[in-house]
PDB file of N, CA and C in Angstrom:
ATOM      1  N   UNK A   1       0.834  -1.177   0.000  1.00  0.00           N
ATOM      2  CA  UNK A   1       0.000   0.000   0.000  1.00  0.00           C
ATOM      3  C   UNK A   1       0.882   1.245   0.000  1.00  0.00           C
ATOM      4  N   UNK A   2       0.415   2.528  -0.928  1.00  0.00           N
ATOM      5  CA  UNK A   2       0.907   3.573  -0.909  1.00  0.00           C
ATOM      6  C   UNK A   2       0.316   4.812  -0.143  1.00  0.00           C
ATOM      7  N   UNK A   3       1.146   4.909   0.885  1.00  0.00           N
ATOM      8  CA  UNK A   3       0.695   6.331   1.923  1.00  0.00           C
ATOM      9  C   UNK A   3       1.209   7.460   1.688  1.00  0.00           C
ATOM     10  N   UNK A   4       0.164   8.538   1.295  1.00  0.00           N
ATOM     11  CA  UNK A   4       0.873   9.873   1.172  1.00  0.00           C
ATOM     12  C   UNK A   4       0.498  10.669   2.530  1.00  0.00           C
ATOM     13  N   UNK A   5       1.628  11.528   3.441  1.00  0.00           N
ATOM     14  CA  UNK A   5       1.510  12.095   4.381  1.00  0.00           C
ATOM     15  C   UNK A   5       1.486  13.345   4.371  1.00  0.00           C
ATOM     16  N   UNK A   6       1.220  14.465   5.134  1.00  0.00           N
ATOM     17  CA  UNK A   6       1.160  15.255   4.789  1.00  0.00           C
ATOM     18  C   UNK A   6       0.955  16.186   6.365  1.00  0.00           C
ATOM     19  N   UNK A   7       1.865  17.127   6.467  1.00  0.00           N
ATOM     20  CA  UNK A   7       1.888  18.072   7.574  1.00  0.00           C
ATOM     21  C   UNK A   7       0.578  19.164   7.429  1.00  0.00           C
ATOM     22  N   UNK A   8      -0.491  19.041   9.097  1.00  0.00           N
ATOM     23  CA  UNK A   8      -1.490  19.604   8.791  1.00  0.00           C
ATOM     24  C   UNK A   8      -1.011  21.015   9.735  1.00  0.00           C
ATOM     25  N   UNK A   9      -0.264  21.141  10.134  1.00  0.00           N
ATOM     26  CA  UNK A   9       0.125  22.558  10.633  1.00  0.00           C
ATOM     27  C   UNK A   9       1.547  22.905  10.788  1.00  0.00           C
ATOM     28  N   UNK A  10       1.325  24.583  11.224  1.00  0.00           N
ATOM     29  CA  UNK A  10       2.569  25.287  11.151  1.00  0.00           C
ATOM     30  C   UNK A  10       3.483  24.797  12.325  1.00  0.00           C
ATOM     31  N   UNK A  11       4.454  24.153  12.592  1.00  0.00           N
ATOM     32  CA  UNK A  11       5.076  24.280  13.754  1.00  0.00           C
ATOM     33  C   UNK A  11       6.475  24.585  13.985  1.00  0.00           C
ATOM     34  N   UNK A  12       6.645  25.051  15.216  1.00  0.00           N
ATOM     35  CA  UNK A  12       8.452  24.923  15.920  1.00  0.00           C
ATOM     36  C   UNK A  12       8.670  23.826  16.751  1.00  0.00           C
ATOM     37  N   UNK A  13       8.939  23.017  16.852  1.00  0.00           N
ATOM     38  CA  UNK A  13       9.450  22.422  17.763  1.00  0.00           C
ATOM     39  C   UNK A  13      10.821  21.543  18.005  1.00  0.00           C
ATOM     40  N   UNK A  14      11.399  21.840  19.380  1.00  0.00           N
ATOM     41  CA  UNK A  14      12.830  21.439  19.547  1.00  0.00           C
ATOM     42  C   UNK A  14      13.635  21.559  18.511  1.00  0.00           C
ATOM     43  N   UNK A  15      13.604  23.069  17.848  1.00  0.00           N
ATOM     44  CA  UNK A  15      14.415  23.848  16.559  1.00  0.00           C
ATOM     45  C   UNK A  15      14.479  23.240  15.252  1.00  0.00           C
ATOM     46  N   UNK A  16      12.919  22.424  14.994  1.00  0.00           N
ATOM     47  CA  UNK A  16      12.720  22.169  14.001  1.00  0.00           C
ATOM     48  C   UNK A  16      11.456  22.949  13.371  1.00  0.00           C
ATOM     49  N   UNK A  17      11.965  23.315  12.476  1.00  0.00           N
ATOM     50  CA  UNK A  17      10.337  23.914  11.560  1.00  0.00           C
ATOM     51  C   UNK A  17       9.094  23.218  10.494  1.00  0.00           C
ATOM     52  N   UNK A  18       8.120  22.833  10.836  1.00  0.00           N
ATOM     53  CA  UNK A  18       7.237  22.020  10.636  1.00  0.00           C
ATOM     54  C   UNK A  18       6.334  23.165   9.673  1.00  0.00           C
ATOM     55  N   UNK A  19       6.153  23.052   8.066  1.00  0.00           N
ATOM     56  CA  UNK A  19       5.315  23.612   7.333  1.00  0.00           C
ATOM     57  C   UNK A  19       4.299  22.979   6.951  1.00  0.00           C
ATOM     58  N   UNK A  20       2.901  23.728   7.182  1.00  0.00           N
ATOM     59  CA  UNK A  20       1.919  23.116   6.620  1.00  0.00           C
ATOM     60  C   UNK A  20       1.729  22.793   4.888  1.00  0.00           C
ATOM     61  N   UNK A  21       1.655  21.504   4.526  1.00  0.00           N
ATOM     62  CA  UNK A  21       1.411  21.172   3.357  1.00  0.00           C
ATOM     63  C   UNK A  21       2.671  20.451   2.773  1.00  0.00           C
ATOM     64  N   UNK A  22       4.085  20.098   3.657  1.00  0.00           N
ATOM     65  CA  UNK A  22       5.260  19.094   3.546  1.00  0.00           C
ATOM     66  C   UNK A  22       4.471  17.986   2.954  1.00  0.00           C
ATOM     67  N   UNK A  23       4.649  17.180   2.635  1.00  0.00           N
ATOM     68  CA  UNK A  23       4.573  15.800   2.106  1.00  0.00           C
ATOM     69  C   UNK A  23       5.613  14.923   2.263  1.00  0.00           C
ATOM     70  N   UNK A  24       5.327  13.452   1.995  1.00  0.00           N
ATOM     71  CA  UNK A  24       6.431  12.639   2.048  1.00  0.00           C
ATOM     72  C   UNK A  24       5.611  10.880   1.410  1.00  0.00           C
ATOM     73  N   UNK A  25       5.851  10.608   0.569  1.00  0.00           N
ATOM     74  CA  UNK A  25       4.988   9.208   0.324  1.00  0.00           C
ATOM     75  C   UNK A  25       5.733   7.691   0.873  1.00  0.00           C
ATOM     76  N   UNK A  26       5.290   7.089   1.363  1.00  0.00           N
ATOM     77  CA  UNK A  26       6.133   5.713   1.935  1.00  0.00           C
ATOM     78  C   UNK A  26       4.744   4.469   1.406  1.00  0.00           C
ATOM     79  N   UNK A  27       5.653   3.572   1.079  1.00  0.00           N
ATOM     80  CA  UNK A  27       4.992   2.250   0.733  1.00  0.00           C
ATOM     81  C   UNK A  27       5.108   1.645   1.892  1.00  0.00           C
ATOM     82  N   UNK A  28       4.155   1.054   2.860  1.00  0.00           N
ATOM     83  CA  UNK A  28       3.904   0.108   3.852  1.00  0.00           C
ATOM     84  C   UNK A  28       2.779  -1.145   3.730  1.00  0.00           C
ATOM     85  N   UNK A  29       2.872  -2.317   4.079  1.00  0.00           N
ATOM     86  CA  UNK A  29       2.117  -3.709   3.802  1.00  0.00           C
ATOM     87  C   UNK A  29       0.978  -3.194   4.984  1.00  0.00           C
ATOM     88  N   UNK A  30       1.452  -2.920   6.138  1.00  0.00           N
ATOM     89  CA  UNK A  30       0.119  -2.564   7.424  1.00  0.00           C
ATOM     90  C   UNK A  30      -0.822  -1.736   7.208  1.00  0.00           C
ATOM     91  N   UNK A  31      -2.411  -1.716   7.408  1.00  0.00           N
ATOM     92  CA  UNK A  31      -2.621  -0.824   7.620  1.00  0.00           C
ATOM     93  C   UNK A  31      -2.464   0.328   8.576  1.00  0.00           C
ATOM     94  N   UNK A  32      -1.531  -0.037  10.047  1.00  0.00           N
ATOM     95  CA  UNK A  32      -1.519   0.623  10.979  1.00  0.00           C
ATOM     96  C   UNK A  32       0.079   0.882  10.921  1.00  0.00           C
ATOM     97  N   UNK A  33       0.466   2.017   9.633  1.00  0.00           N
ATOM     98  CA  UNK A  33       1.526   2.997   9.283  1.00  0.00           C
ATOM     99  C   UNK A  33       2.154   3.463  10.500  1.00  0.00           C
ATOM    100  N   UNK A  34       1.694   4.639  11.192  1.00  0.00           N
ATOM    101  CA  UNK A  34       2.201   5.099  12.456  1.00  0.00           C
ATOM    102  C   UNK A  34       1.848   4.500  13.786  1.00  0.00           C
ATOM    103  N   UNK A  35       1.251   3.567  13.380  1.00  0.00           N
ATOM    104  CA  UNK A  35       0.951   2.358  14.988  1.00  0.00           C
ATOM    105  C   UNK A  35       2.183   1.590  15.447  1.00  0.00           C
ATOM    106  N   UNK A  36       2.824   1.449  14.611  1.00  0.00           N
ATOM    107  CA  UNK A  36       4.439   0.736  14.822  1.00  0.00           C
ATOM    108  C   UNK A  36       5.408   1.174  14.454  1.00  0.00           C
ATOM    109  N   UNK A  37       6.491   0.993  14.863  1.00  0.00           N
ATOM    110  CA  UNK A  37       8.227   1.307  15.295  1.00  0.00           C
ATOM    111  C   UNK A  37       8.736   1.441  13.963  1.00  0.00           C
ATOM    112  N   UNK A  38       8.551  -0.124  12.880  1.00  0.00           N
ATOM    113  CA  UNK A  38       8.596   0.387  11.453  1.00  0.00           C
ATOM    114  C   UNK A  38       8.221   0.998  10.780  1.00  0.00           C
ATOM    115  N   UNK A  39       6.773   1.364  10.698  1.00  0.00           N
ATOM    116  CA  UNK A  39       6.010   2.885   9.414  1.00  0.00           C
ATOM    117  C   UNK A  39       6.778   3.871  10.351  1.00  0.00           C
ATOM    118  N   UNK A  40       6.906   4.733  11.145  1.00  0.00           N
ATOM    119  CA  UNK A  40       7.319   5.574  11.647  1.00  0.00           C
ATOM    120  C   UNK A  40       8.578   5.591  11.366  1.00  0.00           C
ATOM    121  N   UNK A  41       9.468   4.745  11.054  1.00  0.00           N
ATOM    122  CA  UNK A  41      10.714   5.172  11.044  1.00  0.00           C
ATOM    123  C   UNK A  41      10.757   5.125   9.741  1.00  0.00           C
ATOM    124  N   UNK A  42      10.042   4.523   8.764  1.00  0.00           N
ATOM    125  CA  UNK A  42       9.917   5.131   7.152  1.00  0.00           C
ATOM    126  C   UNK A  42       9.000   5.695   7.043  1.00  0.00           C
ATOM    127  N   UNK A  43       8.152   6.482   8.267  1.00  0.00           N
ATOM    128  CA  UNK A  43       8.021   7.922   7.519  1.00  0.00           C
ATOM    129  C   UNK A  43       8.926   9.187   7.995  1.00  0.00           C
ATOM    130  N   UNK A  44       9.435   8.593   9.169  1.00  0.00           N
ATOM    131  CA  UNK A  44      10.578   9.542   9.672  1.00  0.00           C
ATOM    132  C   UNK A  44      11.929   9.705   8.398  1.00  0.00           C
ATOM    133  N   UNK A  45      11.880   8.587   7.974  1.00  0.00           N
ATOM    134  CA  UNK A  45      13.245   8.781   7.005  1.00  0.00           C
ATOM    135  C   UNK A  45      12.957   9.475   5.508  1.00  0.00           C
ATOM    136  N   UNK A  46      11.304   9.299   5.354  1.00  0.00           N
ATOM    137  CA  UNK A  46      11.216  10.179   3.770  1.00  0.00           C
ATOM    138  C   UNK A  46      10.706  11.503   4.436  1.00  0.00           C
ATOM    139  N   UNK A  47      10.793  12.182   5.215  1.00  0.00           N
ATOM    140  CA  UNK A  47      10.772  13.272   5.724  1.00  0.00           C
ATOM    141  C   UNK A  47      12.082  13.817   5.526  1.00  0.00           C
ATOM    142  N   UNK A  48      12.456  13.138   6.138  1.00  0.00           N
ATOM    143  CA  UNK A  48      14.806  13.287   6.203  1.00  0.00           C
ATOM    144  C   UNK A  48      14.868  13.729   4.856  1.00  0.00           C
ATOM    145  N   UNK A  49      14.550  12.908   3.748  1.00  0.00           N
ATOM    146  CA  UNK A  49      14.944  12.621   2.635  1.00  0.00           C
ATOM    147  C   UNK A  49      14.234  13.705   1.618  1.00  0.00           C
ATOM    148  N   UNK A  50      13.518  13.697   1.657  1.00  0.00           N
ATOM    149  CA  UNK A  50      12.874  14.617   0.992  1.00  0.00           C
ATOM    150  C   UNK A  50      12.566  15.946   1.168  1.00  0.00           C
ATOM    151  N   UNK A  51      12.385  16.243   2.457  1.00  0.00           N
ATOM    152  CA  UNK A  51      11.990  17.790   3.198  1.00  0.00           C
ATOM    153  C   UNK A  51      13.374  18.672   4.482  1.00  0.00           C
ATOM    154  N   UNK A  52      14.193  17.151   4.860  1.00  0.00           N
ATOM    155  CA  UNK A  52      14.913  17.537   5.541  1.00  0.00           C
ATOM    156  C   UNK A  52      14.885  17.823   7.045  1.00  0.00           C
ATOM    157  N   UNK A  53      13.720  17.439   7.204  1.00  0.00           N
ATOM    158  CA  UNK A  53      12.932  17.632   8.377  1.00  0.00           C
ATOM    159  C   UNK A  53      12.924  15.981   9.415  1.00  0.00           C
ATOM    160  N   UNK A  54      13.178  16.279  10.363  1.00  0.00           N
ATOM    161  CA  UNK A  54      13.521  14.847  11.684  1.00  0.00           C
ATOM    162  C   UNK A  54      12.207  14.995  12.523  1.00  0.00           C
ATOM    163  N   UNK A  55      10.393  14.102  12.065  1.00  0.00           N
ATOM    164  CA  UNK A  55       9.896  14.142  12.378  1.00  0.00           C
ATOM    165  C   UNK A  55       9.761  13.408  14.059  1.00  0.00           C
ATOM    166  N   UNK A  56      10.762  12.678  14.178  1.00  0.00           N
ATOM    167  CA  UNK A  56      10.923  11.743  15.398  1.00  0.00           C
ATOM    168  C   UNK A  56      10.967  12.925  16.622  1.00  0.00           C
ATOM    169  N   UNK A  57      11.895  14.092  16.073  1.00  0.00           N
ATOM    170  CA  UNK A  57      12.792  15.106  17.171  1.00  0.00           C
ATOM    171  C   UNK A  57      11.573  16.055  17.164  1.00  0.00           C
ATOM    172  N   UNK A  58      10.830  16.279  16.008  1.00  0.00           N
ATOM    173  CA  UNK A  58      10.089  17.144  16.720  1.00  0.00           C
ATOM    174  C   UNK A  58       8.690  16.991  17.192  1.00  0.00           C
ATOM    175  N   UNK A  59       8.984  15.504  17.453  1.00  0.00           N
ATOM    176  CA  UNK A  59       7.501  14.937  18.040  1.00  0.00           C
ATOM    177  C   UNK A  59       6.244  14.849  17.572  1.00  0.00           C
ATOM    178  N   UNK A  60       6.328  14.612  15.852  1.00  0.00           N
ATOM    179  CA  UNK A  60       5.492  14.773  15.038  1.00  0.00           C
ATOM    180  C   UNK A  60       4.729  13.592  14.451  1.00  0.00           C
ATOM    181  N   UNK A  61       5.306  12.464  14.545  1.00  0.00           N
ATOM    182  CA  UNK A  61       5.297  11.109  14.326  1.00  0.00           C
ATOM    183  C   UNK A  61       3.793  10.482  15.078  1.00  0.00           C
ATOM    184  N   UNK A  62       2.351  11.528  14.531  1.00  0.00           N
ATOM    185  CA  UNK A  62       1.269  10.938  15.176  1.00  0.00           C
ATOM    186  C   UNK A  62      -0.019  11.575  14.357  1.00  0.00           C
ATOM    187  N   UNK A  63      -0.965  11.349  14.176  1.00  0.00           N
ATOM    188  CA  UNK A  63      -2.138  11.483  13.243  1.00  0.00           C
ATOM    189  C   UNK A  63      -2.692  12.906  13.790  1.00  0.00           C
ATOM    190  N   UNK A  64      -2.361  13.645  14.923  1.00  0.00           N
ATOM    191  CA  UNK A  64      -2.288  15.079  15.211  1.00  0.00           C
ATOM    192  C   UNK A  64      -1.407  16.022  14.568  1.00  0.00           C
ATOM    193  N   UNK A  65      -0.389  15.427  13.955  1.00  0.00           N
ATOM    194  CA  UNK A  65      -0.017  16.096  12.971  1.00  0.00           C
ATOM    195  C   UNK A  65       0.628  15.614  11.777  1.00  0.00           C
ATOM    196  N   UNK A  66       0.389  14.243  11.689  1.00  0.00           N
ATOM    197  CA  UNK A  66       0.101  14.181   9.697  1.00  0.00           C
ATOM    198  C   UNK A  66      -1.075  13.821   9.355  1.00  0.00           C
ATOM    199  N   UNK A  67      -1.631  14.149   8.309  1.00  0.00           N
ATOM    200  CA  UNK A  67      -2.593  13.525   7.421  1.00  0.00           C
ATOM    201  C   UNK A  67      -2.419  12.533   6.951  1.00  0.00           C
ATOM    202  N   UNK A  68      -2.748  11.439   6.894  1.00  0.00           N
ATOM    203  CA  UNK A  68      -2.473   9.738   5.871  1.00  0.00           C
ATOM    204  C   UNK A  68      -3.547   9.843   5.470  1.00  0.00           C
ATOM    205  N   UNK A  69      -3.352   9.433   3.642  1.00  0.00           N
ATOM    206  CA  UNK A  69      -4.096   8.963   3.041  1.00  0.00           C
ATOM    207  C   UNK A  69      -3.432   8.110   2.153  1.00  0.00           C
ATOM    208  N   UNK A  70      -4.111   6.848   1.642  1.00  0.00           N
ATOM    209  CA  UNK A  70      -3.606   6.063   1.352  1.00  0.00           C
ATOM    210  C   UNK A  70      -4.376   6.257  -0.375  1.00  0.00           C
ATOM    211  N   UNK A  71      -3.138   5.683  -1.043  1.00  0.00           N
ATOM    212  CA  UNK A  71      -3.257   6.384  -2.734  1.00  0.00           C
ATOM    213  C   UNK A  71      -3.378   4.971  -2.985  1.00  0.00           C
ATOM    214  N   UNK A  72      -3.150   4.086  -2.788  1.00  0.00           N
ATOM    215  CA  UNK A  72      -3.392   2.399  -3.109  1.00  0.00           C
ATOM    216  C   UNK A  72      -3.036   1.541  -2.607  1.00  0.00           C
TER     217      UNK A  72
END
């Protein structure tokens, strides 16, 4: 399955800057993406990768602040 994520607000936290409307897409088999240790750390790493941004550090890694929707 293909998950597209997506930052639903502006934030600072622990000197990271969080923009609304970032993206990041990750392929995961679970449906429960940010329920476990693995989707989180591949969506933490296409964040890295793509936006530059360390969603782990700024405590972002939760459905309060991404959007998932799943594209297939």
């Amino acid at each position: 399955m293909l998950y597209k994520l997506t930052i639903k607000n502006n934030r600072h936290v622990n000197g990271i800057r969080l923009e609304k409307g970032m993206t990041a897409e990750v392929s995961f088999q679970s449906a429960s993406l940010l329920g476990n240790i693995q989707g989180q750390e591949l969506v933490r790493n296409a964040f890295l990768a793509k936006n530059g941004v360390d969603l782990k550090k700024a405590c972002a890694l939760d459905t309060l602040n991404l959007d998932v929707q799943k594209i297939n």
